[in-house]
PDB file of N, CA and C in Angstrom:
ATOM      1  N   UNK A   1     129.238 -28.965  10.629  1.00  0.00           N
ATOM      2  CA  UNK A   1     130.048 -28.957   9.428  1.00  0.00           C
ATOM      3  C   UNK A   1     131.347 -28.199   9.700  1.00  0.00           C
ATOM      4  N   UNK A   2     132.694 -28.784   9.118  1.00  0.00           N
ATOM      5  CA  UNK A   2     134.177 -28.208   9.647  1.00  0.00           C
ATOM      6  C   UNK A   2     134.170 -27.055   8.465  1.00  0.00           C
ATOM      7  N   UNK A   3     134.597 -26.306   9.161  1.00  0.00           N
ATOM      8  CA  UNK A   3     134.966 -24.978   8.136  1.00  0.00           C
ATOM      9  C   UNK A   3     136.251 -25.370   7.379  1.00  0.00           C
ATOM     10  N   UNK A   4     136.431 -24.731   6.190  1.00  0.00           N
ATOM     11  CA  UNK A   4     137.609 -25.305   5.362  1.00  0.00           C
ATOM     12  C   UNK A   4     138.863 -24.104   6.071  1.00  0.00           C
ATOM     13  N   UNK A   5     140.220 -24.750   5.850  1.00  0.00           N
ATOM     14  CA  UNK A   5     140.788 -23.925   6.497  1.00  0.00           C
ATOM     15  C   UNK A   5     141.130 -22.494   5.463  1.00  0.00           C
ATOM     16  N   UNK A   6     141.124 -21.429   5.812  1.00  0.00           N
ATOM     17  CA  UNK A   6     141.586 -20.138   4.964  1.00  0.00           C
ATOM     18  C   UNK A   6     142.727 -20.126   4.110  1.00  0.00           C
ATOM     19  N   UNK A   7     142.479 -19.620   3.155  1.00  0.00           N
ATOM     20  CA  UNK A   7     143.512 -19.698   1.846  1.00  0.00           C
ATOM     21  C   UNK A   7     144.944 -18.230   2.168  1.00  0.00           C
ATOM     22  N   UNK A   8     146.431 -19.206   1.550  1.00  0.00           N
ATOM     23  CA  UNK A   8     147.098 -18.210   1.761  1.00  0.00           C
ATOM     24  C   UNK A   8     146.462 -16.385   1.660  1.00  0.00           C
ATOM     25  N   UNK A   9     145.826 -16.415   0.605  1.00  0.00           N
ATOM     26  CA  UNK A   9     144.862 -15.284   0.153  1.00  0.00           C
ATOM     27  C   UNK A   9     144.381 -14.315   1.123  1.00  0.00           C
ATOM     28  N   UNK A  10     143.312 -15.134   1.722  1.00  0.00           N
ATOM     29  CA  UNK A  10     142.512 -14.616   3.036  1.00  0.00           C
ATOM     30  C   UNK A  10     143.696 -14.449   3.997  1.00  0.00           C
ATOM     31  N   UNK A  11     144.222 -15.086   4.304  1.00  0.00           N
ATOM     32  CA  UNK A  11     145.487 -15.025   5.541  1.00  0.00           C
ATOM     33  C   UNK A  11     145.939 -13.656   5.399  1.00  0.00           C
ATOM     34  N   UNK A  12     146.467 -12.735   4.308  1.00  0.00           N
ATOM     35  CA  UNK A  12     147.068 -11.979   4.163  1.00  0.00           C
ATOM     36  C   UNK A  12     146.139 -10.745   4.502  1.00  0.00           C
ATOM     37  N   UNK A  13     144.919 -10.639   4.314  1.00  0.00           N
ATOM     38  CA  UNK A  13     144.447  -9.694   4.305  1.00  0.00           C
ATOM     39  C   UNK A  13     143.801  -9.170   5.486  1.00  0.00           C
ATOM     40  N   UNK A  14     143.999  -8.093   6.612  1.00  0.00           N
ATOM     41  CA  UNK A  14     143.337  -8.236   8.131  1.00  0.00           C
ATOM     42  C   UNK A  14     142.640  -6.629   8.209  1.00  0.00           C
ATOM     43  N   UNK A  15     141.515  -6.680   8.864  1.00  0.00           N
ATOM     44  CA  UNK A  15     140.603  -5.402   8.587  1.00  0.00           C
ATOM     45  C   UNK A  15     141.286  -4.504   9.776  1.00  0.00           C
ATOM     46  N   UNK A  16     141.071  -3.003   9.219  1.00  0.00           N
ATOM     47  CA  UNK A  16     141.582  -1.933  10.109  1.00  0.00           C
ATOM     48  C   UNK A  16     140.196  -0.662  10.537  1.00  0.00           C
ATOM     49  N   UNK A  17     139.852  -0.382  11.470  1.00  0.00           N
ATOM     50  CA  UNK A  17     139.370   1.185  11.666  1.00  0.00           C
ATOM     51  C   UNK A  17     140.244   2.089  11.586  1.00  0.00           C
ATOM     52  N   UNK A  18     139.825   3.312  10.592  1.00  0.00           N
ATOM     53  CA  UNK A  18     139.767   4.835  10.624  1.00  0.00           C
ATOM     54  C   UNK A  18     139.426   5.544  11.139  1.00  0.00           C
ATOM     55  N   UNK A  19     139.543   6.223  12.357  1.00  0.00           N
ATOM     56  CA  UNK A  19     138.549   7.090  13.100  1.00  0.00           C
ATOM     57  C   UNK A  19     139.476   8.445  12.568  1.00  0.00           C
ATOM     58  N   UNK A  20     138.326   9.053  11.967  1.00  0.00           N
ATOM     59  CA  UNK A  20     138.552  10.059  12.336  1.00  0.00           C
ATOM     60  C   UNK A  20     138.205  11.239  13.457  1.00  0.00           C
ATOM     61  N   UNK A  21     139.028  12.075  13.804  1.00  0.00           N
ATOM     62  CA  UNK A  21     139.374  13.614  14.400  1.00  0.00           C
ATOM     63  C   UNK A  21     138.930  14.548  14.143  1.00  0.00           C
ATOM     64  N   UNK A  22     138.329  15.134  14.767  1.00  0.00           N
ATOM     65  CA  UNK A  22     138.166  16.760  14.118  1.00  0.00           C
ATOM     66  C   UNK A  22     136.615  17.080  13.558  1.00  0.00           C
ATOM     67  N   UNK A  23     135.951  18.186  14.047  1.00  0.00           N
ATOM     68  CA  UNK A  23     135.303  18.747  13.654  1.00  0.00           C
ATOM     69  C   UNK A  23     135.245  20.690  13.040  1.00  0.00           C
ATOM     70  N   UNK A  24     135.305  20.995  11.299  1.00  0.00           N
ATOM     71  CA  UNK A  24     135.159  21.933  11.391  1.00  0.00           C
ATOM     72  C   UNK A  24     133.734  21.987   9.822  1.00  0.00           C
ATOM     73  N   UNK A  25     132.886  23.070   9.667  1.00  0.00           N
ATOM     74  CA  UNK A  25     132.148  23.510   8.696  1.00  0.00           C
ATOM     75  C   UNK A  25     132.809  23.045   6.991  1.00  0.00           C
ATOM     76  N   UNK A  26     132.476  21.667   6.518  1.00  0.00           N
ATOM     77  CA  UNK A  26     133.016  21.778   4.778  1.00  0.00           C
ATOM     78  C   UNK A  26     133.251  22.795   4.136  1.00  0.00           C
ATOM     79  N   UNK A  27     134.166  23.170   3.518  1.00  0.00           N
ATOM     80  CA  UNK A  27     134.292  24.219   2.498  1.00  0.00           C
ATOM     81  C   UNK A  27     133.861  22.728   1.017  1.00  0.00           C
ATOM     82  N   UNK A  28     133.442  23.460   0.222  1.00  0.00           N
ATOM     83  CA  UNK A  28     133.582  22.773  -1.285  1.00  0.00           C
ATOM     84  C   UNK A  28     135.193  22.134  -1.332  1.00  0.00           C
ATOM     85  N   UNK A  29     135.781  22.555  -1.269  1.00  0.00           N
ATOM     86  CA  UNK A  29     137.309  21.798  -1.724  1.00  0.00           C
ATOM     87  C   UNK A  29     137.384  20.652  -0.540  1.00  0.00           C
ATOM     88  N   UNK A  30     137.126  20.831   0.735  1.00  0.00           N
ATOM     89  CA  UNK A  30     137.097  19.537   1.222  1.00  0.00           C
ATOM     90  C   UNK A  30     136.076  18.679   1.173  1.00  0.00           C
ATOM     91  N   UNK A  31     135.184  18.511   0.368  1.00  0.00           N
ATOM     92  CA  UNK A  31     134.092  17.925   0.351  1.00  0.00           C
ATOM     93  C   UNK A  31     134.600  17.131  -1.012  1.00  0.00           C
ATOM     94  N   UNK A  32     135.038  17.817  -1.926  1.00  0.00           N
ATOM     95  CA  UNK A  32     136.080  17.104  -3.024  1.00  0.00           C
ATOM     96  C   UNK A  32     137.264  16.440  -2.451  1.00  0.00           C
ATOM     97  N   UNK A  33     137.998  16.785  -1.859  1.00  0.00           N
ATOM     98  CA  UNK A  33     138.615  16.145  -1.347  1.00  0.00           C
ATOM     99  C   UNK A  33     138.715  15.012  -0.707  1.00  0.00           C
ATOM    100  N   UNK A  34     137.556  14.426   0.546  1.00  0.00           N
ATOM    101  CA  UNK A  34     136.693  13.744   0.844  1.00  0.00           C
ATOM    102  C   UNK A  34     136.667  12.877   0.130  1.00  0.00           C
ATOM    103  N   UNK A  35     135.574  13.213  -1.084  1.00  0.00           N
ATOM    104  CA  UNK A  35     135.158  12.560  -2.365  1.00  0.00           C
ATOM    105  C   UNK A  35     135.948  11.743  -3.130  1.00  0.00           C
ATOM    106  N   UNK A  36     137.153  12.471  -3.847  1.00  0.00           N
ATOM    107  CA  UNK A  36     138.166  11.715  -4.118  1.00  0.00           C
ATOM    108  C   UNK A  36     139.059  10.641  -2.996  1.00  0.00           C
ATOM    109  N   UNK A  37     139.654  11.064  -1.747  1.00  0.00           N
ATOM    110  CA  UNK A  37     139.854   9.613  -0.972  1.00  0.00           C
ATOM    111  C   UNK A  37     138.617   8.694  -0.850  1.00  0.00           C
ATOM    112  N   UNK A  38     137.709   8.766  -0.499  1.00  0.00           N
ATOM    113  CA  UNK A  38     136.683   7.720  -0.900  1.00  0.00           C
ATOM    114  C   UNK A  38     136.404   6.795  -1.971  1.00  0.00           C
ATOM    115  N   UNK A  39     136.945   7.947  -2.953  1.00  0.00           N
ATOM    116  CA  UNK A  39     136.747   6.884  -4.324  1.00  0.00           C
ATOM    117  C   UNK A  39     138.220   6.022  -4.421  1.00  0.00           C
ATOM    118  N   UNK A  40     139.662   6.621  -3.961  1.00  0.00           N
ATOM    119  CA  UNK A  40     140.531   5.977  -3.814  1.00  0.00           C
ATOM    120  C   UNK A  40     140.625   4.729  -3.235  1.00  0.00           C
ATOM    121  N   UNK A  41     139.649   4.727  -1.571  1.00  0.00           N
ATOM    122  CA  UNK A  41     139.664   3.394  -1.035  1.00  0.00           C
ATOM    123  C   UNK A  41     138.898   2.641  -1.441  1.00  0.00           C
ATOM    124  N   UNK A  42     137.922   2.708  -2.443  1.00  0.00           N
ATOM    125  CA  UNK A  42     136.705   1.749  -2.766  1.00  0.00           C
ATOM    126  C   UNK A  42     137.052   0.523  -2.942  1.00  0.00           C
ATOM    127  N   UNK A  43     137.770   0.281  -3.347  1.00  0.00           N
ATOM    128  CA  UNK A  43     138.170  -1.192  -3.538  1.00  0.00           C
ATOM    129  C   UNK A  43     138.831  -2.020  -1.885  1.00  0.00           C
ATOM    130  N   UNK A  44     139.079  -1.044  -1.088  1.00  0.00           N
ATOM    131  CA  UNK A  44     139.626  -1.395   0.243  1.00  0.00           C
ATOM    132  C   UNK A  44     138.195  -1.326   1.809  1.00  0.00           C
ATOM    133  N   UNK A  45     137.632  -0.750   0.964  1.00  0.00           N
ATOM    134  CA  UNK A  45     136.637  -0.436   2.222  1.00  0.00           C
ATOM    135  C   UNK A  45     135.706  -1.576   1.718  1.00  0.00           C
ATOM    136  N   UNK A  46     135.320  -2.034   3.911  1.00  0.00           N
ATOM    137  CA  UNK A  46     134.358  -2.871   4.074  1.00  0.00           C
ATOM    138  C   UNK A  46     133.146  -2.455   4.099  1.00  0.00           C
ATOM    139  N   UNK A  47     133.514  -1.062   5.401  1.00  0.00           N
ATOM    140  CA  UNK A  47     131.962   0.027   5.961  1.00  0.00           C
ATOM    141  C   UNK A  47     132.822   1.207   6.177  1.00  0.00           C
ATOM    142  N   UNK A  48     131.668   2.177   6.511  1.00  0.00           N
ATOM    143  CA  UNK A  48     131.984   3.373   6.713  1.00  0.00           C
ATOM    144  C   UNK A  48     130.842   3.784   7.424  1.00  0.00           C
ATOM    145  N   UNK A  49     131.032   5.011   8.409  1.00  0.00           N
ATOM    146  CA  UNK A  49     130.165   6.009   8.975  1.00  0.00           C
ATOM    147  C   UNK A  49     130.460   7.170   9.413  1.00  0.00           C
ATOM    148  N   UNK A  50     129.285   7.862   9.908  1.00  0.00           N
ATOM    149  CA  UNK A  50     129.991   9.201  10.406  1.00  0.00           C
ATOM    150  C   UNK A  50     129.235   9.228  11.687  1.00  0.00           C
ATOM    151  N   UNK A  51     129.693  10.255  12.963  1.00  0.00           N
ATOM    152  CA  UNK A  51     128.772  10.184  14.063  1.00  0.00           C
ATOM    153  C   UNK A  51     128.071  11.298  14.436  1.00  0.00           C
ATOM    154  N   UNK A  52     127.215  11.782  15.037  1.00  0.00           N
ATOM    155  CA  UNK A  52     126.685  13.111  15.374  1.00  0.00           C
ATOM    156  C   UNK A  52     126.778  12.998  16.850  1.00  0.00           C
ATOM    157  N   UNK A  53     125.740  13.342  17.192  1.00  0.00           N
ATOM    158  CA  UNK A  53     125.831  13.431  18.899  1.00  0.00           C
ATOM    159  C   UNK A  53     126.440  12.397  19.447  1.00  0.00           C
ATOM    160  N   UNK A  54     127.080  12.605  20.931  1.00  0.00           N
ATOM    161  CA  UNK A  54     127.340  11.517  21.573  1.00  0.00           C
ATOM    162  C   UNK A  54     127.356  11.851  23.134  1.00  0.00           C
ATOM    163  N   UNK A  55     127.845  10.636  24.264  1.00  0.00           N
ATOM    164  CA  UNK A  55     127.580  10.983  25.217  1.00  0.00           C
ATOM    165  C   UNK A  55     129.022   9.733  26.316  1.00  0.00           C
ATOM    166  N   UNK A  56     129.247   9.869  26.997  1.00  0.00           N
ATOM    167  CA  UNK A  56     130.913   9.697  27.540  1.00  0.00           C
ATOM    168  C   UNK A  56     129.800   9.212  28.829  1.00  0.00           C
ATOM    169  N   UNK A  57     129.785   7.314  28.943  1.00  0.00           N
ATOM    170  CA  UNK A  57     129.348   7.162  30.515  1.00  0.00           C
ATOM    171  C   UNK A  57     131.009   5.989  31.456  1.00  0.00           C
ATOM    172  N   UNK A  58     131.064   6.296  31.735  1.00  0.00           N
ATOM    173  CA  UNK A  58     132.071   6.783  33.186  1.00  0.00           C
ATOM    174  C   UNK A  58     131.723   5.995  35.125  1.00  0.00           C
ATOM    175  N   UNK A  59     132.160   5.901  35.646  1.00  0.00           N
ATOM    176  CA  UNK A  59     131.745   5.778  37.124  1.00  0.00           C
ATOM    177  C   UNK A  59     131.881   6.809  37.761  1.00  0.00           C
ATOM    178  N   UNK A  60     131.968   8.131  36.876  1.00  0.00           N
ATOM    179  CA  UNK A  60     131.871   9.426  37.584  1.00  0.00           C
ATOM    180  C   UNK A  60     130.586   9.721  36.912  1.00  0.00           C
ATOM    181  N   UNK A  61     129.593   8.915  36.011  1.00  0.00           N
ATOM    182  CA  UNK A  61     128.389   9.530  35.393  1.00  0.00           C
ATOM    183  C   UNK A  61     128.394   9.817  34.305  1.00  0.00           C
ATOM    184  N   UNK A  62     127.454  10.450  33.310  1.00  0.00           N
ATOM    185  CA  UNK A  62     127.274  10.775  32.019  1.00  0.00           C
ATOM    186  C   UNK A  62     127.422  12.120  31.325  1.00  0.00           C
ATOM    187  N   UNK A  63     128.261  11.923  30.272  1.00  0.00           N
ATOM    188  CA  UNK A  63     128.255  13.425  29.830  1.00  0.00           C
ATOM    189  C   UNK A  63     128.263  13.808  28.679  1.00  0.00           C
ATOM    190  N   UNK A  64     127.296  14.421  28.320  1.00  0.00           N
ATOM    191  CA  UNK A  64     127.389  15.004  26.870  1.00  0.00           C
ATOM    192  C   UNK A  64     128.605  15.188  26.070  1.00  0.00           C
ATOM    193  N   UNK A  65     128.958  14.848  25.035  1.00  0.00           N
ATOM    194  CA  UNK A  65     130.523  14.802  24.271  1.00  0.00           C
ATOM    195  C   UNK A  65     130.106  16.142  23.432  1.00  0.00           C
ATOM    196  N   UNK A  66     131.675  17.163  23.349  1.00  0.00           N
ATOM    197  CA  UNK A  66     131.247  17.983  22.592  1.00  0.00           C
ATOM    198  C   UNK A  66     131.445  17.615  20.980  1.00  0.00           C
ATOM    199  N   UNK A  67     131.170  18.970  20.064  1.00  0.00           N
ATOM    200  CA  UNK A  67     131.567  18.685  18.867  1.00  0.00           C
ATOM    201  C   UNK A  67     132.214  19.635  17.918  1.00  0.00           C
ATOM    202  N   UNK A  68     133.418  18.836  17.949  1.00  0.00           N
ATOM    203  CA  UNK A  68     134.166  20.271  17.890  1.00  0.00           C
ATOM    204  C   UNK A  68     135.887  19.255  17.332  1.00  0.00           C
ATOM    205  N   UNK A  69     137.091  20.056  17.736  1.00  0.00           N
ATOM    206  CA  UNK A  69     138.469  19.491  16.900  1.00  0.00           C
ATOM    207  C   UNK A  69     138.683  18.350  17.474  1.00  0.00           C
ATOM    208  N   UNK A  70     138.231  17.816  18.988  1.00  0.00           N
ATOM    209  CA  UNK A  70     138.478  16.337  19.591  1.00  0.00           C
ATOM    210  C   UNK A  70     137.944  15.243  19.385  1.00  0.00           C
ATOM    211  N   UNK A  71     136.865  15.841  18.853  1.00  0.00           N
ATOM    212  CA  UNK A  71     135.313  14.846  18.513  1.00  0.00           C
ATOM    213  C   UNK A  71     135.825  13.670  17.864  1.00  0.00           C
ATOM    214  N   UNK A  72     135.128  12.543  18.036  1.00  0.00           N
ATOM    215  CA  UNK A  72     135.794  11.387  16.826  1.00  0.00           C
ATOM    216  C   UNK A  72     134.528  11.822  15.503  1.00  0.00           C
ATOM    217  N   UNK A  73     134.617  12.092  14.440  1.00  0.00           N
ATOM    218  CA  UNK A  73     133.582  12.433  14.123  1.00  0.00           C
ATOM    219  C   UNK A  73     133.355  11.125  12.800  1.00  0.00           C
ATOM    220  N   UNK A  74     133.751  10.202  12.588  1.00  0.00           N
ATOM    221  CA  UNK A  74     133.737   9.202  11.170  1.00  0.00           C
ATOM    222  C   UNK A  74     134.271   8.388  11.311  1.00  0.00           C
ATOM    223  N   UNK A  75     134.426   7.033  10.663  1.00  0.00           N
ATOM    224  CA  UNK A  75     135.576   5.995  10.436  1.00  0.00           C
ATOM    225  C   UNK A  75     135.245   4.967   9.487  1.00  0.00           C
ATOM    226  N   UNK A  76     135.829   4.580   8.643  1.00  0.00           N
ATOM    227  CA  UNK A  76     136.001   3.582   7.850  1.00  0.00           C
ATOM    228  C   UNK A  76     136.861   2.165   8.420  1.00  0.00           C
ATOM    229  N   UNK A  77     136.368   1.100   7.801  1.00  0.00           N
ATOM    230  CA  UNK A  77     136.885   0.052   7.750  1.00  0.00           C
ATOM    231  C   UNK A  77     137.089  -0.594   6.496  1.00  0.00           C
ATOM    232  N   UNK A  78     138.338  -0.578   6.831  1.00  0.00           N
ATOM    233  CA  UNK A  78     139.256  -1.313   5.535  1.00  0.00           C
ATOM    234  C   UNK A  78     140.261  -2.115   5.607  1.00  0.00           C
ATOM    235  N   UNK A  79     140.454  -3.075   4.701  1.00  0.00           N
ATOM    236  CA  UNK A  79     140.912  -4.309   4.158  1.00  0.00           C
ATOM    237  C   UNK A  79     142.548  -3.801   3.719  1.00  0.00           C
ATOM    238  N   UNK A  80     143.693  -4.258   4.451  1.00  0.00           N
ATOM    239  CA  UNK A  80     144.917  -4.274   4.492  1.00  0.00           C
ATOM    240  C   UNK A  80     145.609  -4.979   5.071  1.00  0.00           C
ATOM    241  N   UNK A  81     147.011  -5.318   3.662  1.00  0.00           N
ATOM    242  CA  UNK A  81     147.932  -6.658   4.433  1.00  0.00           C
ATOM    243  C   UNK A  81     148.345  -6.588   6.002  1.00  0.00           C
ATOM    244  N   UNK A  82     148.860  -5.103   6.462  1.00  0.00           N
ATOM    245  CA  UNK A  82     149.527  -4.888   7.538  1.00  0.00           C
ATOM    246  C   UNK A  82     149.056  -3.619   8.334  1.00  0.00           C
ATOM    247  N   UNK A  83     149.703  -2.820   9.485  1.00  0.00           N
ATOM    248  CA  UNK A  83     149.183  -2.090   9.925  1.00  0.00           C
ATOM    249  C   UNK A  83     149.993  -0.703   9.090  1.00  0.00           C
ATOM    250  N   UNK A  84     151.136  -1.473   8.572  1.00  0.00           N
ATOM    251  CA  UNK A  84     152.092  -0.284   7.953  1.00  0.00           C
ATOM    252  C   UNK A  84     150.653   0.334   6.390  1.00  0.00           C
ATOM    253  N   UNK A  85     150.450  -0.886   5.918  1.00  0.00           N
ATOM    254  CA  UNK A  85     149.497  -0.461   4.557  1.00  0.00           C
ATOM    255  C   UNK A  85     148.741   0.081   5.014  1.00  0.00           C
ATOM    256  N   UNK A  86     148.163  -0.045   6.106  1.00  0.00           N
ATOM    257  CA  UNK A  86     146.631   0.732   6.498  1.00  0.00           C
ATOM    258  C   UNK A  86     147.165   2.003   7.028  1.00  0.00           C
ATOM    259  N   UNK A  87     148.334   2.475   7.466  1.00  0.00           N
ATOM    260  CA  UNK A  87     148.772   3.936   7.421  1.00  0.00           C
ATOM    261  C   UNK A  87     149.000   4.540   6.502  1.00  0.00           C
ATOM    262  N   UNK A  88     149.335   3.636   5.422  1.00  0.00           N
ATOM    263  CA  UNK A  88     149.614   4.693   4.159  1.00  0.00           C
ATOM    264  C   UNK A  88     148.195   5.211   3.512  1.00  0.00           C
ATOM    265  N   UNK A  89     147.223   4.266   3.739  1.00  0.00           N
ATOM    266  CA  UNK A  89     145.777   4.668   3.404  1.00  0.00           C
ATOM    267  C   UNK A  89     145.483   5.784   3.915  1.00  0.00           C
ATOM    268  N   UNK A  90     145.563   5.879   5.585  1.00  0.00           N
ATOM    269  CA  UNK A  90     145.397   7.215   6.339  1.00  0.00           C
ATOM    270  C   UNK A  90     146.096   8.482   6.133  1.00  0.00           C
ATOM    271  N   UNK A  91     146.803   8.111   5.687  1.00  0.00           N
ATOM    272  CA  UNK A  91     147.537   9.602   5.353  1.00  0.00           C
ATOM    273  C   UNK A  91     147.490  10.395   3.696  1.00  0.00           C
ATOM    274  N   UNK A  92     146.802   9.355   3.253  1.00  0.00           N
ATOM    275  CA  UNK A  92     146.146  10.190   2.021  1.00  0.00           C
ATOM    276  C   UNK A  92     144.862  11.143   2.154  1.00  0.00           C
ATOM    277  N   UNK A  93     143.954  10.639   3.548  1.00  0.00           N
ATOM    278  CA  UNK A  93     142.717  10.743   3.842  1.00  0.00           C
ATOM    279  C   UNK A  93     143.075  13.099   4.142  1.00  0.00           C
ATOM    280  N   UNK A  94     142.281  13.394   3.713  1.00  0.00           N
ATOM    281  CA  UNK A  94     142.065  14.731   4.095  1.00  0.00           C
ATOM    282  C   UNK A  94     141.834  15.428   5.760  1.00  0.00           C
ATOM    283  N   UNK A  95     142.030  14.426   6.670  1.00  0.00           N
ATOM    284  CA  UNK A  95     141.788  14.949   8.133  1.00  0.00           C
ATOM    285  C   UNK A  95     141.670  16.307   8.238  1.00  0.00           C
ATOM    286  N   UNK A  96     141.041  16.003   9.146  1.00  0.00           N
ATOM    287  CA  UNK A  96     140.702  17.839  10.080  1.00  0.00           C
ATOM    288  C   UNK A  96     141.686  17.459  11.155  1.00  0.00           C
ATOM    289  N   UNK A  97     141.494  16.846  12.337  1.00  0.00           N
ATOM    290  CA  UNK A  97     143.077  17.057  13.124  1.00  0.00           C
ATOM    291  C   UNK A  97     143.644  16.033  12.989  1.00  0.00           C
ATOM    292  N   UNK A  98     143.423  14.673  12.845  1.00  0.00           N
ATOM    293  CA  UNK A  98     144.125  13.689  12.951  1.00  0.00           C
ATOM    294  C   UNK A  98     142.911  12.235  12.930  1.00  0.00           C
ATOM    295  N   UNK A  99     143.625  11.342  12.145  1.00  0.00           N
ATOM    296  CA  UNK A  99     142.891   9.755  11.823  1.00  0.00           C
ATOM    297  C   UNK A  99     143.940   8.754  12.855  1.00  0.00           C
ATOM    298  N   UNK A 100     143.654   7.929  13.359  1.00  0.00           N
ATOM    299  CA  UNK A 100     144.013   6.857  14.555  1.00  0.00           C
ATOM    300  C   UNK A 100     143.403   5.747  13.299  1.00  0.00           C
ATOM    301  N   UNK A 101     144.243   4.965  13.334  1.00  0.00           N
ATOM    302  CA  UNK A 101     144.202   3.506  12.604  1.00  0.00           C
ATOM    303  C   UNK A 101     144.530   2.573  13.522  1.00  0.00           C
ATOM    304  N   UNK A 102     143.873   1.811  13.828  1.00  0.00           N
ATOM    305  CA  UNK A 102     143.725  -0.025  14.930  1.00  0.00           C
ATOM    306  C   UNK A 102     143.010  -0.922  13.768  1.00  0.00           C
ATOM    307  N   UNK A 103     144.052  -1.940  14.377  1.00  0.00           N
ATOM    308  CA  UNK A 103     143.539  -3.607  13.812  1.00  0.00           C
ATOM    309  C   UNK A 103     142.650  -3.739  14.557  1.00  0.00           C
ATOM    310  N   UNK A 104     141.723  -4.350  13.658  1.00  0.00           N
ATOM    311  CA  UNK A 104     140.292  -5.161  13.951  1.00  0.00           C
ATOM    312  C   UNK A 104     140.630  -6.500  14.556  1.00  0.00           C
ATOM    313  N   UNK A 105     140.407  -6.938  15.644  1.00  0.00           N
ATOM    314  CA  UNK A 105     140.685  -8.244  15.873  1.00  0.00           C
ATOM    315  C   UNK A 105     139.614  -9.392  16.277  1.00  0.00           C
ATOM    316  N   UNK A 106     139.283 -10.054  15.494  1.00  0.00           N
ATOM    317  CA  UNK A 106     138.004 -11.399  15.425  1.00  0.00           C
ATOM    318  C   UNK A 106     137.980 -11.832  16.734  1.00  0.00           C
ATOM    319  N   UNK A 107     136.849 -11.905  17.574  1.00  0.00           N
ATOM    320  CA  UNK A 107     136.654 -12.324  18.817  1.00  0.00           C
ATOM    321  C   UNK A 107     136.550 -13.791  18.907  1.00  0.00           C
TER     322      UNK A 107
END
């Protein structure tokens, strides 16, 4: 069965990752903080997660990742016309050191 072709609609809209940066202990105000950008993107977000442990394999071998201000520690995926809109999303977000935004691209 032929797939129908995508509507100006769909055309416009192309998914982005959020990774976030940074690991430090929540205070209450960033946990509100948090809270409120989350509820801001709801209508834009596809998924979301957060990560805990991890581990870096290499052709020099395997290595425990620490966790700490380099860490990737979260990221969301969300629904935006361009890569410019999906920065303005990120920079509302509360980071600990810094969010990296990339287009998703359909294999």
């Amino acid at each position: 069965m032929k797939r129908a072709k995508p509507t100006n609609e769909e055309r416009a809209v192309k998914k982005f990752m959020i990774l976030h940066f940074g690991f430090e202990t929540p205070t209450p105000e960033i946990m509100d903080a948090w809270g409120k950008w989350f509820e801001s993107i709801a209508d834009k977000q596809v998924d979301q997660g957060g990560f805990s442990g991890g581990r870096e394999v290499s052709k020099d071998g395997t290595k425990d990742l620490p966790w700490g201000m380099e860490s990737i520690t979260g990221y969301n995926i969300i629904e935006a016309e361009d890569l410019d809109a999906a920065e303005q999303i990120a920079h509302d977000n509360p980071f600990i050191t810094s969010i990296r935004v990339y287009e998703i691209r359909s294999m």
